[in-house]
N, C-alpha and C. Protein backbone atom coordinates (compact mmCIF):
# COMPACT_ATOMS: atom_id res chain seq x y z
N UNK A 1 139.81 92.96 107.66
CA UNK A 1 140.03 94.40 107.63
C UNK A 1 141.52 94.72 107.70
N UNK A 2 141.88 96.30 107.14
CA UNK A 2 143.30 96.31 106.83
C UNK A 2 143.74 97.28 108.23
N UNK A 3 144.25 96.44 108.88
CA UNK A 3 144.46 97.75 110.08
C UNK A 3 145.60 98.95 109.43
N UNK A 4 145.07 100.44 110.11
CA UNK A 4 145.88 101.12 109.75
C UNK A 4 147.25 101.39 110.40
N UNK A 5 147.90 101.94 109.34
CA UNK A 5 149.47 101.95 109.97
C UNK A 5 149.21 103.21 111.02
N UNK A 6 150.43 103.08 112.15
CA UNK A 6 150.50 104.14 112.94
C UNK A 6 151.11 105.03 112.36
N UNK A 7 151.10 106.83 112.17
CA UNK A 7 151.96 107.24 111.84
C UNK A 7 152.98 107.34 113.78
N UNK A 8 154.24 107.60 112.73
CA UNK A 8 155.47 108.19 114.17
C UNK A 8 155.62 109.47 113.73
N UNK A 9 156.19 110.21 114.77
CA UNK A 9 156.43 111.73 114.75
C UNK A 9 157.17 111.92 115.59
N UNK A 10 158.68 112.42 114.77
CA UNK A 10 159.86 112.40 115.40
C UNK A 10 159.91 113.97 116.05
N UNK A 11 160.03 114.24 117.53
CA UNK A 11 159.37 115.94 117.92
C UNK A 11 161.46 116.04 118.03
N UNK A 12 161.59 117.54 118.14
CA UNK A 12 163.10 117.81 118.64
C UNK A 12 163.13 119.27 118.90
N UNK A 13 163.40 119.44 120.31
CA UNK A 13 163.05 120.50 120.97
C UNK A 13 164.25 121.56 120.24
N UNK A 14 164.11 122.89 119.75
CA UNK A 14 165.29 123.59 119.43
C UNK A 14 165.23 124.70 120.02
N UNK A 15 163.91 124.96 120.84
CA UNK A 15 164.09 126.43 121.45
C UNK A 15 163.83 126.04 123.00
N UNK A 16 164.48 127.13 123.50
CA UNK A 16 164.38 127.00 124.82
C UNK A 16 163.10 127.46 125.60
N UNK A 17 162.54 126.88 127.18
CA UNK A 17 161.51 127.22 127.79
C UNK A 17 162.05 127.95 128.54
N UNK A 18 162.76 128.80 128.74
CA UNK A 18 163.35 129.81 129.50
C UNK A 18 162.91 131.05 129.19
N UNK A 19 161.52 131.54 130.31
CA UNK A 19 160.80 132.49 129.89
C UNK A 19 159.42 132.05 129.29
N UNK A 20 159.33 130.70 128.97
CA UNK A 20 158.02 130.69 128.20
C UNK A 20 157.03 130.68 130.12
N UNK A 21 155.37 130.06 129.37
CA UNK A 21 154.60 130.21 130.10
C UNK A 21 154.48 129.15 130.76
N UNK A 22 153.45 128.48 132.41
CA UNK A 22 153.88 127.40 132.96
C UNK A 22 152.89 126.24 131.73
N UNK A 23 152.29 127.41 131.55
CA UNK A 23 151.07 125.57 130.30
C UNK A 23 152.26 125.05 129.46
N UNK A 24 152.40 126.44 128.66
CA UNK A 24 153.99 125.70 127.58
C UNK A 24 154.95 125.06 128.20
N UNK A 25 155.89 124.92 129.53
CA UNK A 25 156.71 124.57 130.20
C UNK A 25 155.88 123.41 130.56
N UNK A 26 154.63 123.01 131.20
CA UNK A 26 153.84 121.84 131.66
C UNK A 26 153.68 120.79 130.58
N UNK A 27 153.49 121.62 129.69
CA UNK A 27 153.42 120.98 127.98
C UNK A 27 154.77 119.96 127.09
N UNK A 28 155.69 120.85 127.47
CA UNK A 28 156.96 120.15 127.02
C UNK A 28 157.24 118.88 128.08
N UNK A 29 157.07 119.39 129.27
CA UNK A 29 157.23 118.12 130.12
C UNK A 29 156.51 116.85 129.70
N UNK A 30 155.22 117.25 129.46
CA UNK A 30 154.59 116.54 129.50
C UNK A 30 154.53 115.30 128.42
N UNK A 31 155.46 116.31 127.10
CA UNK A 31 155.91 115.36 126.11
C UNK A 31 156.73 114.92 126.22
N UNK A 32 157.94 114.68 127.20
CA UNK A 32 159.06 114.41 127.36
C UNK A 32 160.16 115.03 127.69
N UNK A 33 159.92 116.24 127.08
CA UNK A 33 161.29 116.76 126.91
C UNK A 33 161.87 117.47 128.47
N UNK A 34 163.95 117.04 128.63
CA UNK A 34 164.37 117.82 129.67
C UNK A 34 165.40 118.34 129.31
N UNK A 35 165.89 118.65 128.24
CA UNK A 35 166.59 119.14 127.75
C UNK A 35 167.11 119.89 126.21
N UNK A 36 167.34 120.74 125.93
CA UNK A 36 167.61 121.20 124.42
C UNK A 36 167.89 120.31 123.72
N UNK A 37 167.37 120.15 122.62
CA UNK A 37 168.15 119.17 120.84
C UNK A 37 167.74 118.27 121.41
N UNK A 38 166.92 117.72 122.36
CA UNK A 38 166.42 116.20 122.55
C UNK A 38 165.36 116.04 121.24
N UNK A 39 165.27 114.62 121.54
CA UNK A 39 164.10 114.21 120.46
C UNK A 39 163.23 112.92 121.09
N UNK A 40 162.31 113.29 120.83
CA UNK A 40 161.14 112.17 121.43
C UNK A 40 160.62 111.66 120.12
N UNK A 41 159.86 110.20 119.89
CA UNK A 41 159.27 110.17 119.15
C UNK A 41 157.72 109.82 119.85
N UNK A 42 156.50 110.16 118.66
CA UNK A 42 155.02 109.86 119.72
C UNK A 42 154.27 109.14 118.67
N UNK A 43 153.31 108.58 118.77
CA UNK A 43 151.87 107.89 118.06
C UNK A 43 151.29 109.33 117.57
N UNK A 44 150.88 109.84 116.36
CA UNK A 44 150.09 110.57 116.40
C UNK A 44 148.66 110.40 116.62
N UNK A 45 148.44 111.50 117.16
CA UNK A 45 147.02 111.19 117.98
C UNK A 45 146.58 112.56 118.18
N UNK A 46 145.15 112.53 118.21
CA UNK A 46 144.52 114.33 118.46
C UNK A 46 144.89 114.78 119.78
N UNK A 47 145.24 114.24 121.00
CA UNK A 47 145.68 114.40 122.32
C UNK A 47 147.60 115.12 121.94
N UNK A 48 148.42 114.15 121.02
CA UNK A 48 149.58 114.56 121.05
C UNK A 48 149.64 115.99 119.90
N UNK A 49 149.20 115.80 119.07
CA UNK A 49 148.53 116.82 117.74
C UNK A 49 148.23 118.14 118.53
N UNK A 50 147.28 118.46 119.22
CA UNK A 50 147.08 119.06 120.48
C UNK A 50 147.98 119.90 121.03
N UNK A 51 149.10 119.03 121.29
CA UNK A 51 150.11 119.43 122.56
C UNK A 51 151.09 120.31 121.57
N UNK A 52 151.39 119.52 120.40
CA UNK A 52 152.02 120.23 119.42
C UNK A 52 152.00 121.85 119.05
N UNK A 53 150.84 121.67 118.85
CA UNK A 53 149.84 122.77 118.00
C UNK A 53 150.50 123.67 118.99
N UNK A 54 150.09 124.11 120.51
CA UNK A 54 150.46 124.41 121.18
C UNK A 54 152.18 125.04 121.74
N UNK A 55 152.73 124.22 121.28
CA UNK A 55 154.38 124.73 121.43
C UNK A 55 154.80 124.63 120.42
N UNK A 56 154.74 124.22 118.96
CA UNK A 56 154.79 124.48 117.44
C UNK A 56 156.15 125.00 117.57
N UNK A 57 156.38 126.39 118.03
CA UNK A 57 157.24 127.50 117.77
C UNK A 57 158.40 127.26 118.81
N UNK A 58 158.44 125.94 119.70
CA UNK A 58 159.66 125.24 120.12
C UNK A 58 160.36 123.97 120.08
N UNK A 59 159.33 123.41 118.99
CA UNK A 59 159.91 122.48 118.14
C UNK A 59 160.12 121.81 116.93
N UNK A 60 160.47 121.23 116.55
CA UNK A 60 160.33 120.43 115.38
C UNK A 60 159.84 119.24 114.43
N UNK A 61 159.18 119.22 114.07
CA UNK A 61 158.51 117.40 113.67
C UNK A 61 158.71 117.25 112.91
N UNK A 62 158.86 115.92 112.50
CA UNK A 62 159.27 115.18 111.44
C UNK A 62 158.44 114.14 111.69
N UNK A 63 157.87 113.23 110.07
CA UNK A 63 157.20 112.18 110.10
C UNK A 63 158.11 111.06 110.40
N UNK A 64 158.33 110.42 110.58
CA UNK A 64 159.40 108.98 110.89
C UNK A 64 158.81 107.89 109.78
């Protein structure tokens, strides 16, 4: 069998949580992020897909 490739997903925070809500603020943590213009990369997965969906409108993705 052909195992499948992982995709990567390069995230990069550009807006700030200053003012957002504690789920969205719990959320970014939770992906990594502690600071502006950082960048994490993750496994996509329906758990990280999820988290995305969710703060969308404070960051950025890119496929890697």
């Amino acid at each position: 069998m052909a195992a499948k490739k992982k995709i990567q997903l390069k995230v990069t925070q550009v807006r700030s949580i200053i003012g957002r809500t504690g789920k969205q603020k719990k959320t970014m943590q939770a992906l990594g992020f502690r600071r502006m213009h950082q960048a994490v990369t993750h496994t996509e997965t329906p758990q990280i897909r999820g988290m995305l969906s969710k703060v969308n409108h404070l960051v950025k993705i890119e496929q890697v």
